[in-house]
PDB file of N, CA and C in Angstrom:
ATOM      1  N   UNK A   1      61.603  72.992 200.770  1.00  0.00           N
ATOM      2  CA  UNK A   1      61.357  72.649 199.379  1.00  0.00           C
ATOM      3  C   UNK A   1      61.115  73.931 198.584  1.00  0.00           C
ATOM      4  N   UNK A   2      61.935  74.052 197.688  1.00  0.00           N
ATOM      5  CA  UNK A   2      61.700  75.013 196.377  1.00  0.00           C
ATOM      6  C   UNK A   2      60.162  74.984 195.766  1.00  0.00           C
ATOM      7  N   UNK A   3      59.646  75.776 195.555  1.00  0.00           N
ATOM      8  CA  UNK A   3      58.343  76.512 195.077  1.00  0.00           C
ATOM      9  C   UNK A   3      58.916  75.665 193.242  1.00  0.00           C
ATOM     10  N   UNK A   4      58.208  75.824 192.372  1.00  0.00           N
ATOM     11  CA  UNK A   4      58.002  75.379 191.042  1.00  0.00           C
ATOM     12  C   UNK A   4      57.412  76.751 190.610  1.00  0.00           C
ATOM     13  N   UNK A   5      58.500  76.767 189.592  1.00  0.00           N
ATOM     14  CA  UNK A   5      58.204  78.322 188.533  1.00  0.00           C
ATOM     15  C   UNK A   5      56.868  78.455 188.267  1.00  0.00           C
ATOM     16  N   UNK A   6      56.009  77.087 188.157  1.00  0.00           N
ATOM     17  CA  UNK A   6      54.322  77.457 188.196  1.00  0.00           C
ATOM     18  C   UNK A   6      53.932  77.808 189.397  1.00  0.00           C
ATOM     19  N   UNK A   7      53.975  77.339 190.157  1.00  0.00           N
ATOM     20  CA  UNK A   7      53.816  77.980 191.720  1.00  0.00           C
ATOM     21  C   UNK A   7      53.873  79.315 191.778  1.00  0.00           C
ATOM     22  N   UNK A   8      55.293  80.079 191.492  1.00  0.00           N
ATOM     23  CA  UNK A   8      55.558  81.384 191.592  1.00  0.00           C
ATOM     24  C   UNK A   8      55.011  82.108 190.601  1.00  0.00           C
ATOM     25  N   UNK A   9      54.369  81.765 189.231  1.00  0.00           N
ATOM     26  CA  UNK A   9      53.819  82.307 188.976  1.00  0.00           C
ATOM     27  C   UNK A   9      52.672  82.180 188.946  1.00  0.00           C
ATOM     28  N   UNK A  10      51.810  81.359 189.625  1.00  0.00           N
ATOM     29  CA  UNK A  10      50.525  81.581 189.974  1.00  0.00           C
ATOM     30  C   UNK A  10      50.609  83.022 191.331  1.00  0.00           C
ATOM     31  N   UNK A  11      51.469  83.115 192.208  1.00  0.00           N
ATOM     32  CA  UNK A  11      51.697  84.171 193.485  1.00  0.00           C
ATOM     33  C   UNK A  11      51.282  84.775 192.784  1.00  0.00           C
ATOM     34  N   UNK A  12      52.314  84.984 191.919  1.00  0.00           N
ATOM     35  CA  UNK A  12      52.340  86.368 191.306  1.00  0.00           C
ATOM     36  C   UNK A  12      50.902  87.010 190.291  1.00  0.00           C
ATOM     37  N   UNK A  13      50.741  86.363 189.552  1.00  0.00           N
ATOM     38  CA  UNK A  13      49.047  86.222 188.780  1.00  0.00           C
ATOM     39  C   UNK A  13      48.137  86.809 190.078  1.00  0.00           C
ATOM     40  N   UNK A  14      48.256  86.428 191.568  1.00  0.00           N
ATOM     41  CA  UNK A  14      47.357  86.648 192.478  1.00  0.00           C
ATOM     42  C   UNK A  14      47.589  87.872 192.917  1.00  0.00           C
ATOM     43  N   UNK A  15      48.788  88.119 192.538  1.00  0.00           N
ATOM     44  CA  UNK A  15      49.130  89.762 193.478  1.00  0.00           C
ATOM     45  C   UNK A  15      48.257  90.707 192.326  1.00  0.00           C
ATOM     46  N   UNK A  16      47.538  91.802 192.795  1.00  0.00           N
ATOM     47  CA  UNK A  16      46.770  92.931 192.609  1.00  0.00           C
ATOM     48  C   UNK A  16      47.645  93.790 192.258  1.00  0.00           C
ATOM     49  N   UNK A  17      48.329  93.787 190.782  1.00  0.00           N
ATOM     50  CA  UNK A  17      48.957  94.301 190.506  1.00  0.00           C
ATOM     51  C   UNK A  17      48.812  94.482 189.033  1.00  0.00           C
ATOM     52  N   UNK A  18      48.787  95.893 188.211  1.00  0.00           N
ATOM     53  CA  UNK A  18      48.704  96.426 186.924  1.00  0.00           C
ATOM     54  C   UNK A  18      49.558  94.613 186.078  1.00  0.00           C
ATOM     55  N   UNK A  19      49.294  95.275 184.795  1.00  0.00           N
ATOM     56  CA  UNK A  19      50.141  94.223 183.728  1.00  0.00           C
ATOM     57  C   UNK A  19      51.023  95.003 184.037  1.00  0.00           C
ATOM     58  N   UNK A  20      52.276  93.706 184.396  1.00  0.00           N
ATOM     59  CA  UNK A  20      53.235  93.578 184.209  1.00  0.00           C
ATOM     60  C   UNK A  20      54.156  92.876 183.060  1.00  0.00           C
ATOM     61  N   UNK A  21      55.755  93.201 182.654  1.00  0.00           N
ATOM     62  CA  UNK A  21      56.472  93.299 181.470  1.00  0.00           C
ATOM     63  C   UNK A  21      57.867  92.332 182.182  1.00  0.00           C
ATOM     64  N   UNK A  22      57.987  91.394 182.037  1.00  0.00           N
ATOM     65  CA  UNK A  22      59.522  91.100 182.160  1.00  0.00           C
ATOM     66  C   UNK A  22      60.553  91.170 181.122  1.00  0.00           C
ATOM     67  N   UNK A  23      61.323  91.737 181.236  1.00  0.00           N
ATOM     68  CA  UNK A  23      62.471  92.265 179.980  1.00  0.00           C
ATOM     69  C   UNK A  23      63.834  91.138 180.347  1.00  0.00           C
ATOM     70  N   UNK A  24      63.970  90.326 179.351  1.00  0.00           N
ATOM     71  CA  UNK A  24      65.411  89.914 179.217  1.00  0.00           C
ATOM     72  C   UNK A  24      66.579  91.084 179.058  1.00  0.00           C
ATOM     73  N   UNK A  25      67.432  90.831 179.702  1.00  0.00           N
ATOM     74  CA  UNK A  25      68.660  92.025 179.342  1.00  0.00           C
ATOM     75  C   UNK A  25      69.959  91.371 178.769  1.00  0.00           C
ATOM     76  N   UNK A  26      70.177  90.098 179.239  1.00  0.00           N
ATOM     77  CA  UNK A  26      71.557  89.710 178.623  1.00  0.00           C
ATOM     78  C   UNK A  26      71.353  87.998 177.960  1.00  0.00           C
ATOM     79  N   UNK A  27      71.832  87.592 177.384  1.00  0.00           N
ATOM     80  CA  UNK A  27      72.559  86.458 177.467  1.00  0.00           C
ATOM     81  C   UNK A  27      71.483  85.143 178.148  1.00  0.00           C
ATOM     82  N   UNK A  28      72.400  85.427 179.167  1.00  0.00           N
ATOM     83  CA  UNK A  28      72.370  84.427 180.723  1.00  0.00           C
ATOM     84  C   UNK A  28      70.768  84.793 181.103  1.00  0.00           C
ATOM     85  N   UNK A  29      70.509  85.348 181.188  1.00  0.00           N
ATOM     86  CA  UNK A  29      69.028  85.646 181.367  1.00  0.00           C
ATOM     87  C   UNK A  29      67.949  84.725 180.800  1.00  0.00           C
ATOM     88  N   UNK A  30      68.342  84.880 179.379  1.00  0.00           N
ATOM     89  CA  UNK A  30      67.328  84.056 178.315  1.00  0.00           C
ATOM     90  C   UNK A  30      67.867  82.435 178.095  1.00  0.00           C
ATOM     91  N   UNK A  31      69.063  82.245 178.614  1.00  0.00           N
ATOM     92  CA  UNK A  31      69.338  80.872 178.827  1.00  0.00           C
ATOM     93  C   UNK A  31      68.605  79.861 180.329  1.00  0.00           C
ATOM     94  N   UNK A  32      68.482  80.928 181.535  1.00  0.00           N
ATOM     95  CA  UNK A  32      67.643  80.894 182.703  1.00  0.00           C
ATOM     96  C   UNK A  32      66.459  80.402 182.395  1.00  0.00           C
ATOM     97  N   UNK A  33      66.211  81.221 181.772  1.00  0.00           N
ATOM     98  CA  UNK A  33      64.252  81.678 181.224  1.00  0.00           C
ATOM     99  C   UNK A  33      64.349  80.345 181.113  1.00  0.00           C
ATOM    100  N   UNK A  34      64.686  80.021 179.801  1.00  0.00           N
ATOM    101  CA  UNK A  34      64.755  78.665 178.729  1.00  0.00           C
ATOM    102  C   UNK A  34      64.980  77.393 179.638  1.00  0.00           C
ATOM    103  N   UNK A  35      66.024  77.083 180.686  1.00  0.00           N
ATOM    104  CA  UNK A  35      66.323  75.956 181.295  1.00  0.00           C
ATOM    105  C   UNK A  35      64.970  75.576 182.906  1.00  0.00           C
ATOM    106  N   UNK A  36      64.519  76.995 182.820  1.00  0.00           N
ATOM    107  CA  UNK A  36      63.586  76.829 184.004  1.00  0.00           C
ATOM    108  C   UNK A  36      62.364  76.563 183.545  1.00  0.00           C
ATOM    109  N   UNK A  37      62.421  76.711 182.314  1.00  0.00           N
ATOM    110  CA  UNK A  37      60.874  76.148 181.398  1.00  0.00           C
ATOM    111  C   UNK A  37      60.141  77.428 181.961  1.00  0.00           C
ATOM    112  N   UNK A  38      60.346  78.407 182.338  1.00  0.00           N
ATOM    113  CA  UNK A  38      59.529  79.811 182.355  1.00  0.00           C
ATOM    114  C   UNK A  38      59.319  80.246 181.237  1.00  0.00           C
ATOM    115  N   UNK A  39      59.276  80.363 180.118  1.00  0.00           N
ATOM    116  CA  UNK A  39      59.085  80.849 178.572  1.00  0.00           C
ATOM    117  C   UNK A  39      57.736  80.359 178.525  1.00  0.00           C
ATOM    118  N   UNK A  40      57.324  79.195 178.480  1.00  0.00           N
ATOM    119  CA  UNK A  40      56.313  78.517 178.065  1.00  0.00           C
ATOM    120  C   UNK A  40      55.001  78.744 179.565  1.00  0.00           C
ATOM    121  N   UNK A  41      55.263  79.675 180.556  1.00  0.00           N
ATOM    122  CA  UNK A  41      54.491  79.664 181.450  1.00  0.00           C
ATOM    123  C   UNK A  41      53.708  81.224 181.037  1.00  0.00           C
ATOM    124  N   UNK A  42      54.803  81.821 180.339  1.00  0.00           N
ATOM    125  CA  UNK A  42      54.795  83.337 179.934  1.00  0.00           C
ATOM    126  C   UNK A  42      53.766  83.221 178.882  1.00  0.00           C
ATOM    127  N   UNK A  43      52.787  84.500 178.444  1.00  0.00           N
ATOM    128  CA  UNK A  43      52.276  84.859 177.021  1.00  0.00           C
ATOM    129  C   UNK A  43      53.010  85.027 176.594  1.00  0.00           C
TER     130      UNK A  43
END
C-alpha cells in the first residue's frame, strides 16, 4: 500500500533537518503538486 502525501509529509516534518524549500520547475510539476492535493499540505 502507497503511503498518503500526508503520511510522507509528516516523515519528512520528522527528519532533523534545516527548513527546507521545494521549487516547482516546469509545467508538469505544478499540475502533480495540484492533482496530489500536496499544495494545500505545504505553507
Amino acid at each position: 500500500m502507497k503511503p498518503s502525501a500526508a503520511e510522507l509529509l509528516d516523515a519528512i516534518r520528522a527528519l532533523p533537518l534545516p527548513q527546507t524549500r521545494i521549487m516547482e520547475v516546469c509545467g508538469t510539476h505544478t499540475m502533480a503538486i495540484a492533482e496530489a492535493g500536496i499544495r494545500s499540505l505545504l505553507s
